[in-house]
C-alpha atoms as a PDB file:
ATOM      1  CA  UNK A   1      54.726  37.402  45.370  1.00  0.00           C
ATOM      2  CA  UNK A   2      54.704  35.358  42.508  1.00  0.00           C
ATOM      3  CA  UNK A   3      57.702  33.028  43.567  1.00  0.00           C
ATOM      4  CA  UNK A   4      55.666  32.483  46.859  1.00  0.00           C
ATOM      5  CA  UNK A   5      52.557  31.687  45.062  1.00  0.00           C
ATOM      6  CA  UNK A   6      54.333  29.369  42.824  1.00  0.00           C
ATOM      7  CA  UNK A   7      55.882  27.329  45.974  1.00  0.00           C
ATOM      8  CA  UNK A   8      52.919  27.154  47.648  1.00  0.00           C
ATOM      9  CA  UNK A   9      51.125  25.508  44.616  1.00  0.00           C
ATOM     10  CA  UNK A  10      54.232  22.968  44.326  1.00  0.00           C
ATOM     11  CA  UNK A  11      53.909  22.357  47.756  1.00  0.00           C
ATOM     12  CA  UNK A  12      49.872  21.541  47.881  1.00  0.00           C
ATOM     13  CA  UNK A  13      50.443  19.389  44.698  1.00  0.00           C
ATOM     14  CA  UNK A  14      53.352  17.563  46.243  1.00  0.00           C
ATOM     15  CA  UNK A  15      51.505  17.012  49.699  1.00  0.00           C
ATOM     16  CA  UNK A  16      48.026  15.979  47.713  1.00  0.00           C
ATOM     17  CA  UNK A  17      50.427  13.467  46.073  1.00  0.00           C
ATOM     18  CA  UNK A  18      51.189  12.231  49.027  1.00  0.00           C
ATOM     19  CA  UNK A  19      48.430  11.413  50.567  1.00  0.00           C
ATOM     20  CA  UNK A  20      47.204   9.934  47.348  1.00  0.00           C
ATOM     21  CA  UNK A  21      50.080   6.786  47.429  1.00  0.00           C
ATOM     22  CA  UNK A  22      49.680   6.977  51.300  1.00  0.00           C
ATOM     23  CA  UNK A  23      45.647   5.711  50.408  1.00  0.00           C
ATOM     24  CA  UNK A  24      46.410   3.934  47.925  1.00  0.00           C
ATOM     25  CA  UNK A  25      48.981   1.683  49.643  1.00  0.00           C
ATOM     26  CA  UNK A  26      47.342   1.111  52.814  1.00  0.00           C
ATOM     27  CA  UNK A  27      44.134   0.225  51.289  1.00  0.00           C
ATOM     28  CA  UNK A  28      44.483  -0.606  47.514  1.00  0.00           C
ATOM     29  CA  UNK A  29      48.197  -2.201  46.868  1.00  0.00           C
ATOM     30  CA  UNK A  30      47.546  -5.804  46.241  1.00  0.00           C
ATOM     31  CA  UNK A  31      51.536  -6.587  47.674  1.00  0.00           C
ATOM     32  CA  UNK A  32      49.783  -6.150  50.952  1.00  0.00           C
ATOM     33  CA  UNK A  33      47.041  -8.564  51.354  1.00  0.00           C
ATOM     34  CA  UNK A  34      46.873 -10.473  53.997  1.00  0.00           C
ATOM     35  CA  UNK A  35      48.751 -13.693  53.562  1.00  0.00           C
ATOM     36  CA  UNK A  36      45.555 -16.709  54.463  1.00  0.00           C
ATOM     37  CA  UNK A  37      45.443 -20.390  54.801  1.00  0.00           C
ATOM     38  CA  UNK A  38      46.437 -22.399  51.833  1.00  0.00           C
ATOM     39  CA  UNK A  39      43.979 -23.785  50.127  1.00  0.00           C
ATOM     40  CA  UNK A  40      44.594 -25.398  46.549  1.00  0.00           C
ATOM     41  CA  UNK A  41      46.737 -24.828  43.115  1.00  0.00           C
ATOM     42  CA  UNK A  42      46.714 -25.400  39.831  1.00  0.00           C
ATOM     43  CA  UNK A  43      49.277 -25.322  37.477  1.00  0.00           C
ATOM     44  CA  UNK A  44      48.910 -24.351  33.827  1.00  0.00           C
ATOM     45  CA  UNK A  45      49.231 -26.728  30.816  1.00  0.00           C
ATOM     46  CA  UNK A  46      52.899 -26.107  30.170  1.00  0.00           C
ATOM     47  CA  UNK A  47      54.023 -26.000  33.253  1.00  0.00           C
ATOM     48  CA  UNK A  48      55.015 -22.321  32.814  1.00  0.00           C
ATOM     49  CA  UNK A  49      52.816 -21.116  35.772  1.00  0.00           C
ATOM     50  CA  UNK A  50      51.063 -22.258  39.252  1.00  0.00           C
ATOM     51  CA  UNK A  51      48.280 -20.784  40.562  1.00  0.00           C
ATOM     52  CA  UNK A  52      47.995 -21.045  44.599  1.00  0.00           C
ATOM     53  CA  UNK A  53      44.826 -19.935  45.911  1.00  0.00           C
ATOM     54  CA  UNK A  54      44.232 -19.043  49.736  1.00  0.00           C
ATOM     55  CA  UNK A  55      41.784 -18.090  51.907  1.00  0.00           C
ATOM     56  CA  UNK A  56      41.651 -15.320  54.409  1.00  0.00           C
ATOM     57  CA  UNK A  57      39.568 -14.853  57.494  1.00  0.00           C
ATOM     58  CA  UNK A  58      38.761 -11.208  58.213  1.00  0.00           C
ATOM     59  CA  UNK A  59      37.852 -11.774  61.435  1.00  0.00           C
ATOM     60  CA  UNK A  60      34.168 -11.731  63.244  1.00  0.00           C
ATOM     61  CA  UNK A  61      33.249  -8.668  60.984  1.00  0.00           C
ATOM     62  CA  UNK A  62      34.209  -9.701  57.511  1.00  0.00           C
ATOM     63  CA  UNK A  63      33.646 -12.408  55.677  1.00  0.00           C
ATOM     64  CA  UNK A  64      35.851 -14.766  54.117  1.00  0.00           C
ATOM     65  CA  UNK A  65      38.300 -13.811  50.565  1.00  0.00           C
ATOM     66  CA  UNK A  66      39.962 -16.005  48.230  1.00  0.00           C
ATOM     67  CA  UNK A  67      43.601 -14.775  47.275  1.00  0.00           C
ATOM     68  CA  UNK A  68      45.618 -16.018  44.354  1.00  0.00           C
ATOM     69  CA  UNK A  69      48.340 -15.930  43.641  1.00  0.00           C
ATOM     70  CA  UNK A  70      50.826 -16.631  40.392  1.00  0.00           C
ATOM     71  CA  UNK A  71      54.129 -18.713  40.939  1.00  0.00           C
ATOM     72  CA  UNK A  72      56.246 -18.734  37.849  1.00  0.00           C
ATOM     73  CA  UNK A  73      57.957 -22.026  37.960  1.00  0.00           C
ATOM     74  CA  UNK A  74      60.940 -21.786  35.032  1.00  0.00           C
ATOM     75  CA  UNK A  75      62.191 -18.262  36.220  1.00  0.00           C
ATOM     76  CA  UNK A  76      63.360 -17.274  39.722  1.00  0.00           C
ATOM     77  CA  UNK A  77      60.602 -14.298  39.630  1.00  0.00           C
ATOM     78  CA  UNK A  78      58.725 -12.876  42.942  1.00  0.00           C
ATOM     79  CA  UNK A  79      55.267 -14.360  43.024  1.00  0.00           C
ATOM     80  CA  UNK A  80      52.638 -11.867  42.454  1.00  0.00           C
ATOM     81  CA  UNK A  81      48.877 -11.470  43.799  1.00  0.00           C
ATOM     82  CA  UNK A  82      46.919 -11.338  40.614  1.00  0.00           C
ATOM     83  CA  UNK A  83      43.378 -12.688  42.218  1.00  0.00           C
ATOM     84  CA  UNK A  84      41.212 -11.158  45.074  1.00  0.00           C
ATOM     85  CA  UNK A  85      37.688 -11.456  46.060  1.00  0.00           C
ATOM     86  CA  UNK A  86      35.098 -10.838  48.941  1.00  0.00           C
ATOM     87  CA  UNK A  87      32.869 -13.384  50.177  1.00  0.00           C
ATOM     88  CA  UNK A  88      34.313 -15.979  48.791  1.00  0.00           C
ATOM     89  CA  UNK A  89      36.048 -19.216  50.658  1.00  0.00           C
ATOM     90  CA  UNK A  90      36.598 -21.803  47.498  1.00  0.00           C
ATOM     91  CA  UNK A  91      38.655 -21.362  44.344  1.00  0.00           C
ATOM     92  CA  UNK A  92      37.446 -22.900  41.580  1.00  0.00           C
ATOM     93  CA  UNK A  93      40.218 -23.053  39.403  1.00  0.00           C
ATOM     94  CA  UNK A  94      40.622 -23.703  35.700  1.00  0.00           C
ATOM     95  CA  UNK A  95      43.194 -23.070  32.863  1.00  0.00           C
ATOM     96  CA  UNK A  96      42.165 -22.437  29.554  1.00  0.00           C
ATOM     97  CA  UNK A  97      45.377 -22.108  27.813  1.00  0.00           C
ATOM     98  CA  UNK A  98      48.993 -21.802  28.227  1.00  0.00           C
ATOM     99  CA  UNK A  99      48.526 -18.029  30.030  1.00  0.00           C
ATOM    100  CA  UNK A 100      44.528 -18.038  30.334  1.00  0.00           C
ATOM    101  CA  UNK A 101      43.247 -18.808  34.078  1.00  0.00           C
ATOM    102  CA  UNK A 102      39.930 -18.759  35.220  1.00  0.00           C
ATOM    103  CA  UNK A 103      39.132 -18.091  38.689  1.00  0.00           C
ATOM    104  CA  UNK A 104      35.946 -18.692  40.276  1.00  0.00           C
ATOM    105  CA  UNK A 105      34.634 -17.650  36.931  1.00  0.00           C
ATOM    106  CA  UNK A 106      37.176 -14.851  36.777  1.00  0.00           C
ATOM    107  CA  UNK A 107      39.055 -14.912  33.206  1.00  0.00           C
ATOM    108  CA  UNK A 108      42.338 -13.507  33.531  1.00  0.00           C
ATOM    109  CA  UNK A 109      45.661 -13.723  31.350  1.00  0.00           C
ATOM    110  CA  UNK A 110      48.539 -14.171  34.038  1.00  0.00           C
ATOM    111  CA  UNK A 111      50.794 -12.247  31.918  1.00  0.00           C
ATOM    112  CA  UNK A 112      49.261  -8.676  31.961  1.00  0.00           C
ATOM    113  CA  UNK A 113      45.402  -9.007  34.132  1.00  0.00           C
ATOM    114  CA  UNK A 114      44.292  -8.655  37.572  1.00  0.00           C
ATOM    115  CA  UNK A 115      41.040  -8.630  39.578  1.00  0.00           C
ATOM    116  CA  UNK A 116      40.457  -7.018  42.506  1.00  0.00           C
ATOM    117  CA  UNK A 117      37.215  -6.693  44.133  1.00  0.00           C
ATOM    118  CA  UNK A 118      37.776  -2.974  45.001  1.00  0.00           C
ATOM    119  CA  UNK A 119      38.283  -1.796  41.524  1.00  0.00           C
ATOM    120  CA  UNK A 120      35.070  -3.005  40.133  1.00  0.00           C
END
């Protein structure tokens, strides 16, 4: 009885897991934003960085969202999504050092910071 009890925990805990990463990559995962219309970039003092910043149409329900997104231009690394916000169809963008970017008032270091809109 015990053995049974103790697979049927593992079991609930493993399919609970599941459906945890199955939420949180269809709606939370910023590698799956939708891809928008270019719209501007900046890149940062040193060259080390550019920031591209798009804008995506939701459709007739939604309003518009600014995406950016961080090029690294001395290393062959994958760009990554480290800006998203709602309601939002300019990017205002600033650098205020070397790895300091400021996004539609938005403060982020590139290296290690994000902002998404659903996390607040």
């Amino acid at each position: 009885m015990k053995k049974v009890f103790k697979t049927l925990i593992t079991v609930s805990f493993l399919f609970i897991a599941l459906v945890g990463y199955v939420i949180y990559w269809a709606f939370f995962d910023m590698n799956r934003l939708p891809t928008g219309a270019y719209l501007t970039e900046v890149t940062s003092p040193d060259g080390t960085y550019t920031l591209k910043a798009y804008v995506a149409n939701g459709g007739a329900t939604t309003s518009y969202s600014i995406r950016g997104e961080l090029v690294f231009n001395e290393r062959k690394s994958k760009t990554k999504n480290i800006y998203w916000n709602y309601e939002e169809d300019t990017a205002n963008i600033s650098w205020t050092d070397d790895d300091t970017v400021v996004i539609n008032g938005h403060s982020l270091d590139v290296l290690d910071e994000k902002y998404d809109f659903r996390r607040e």
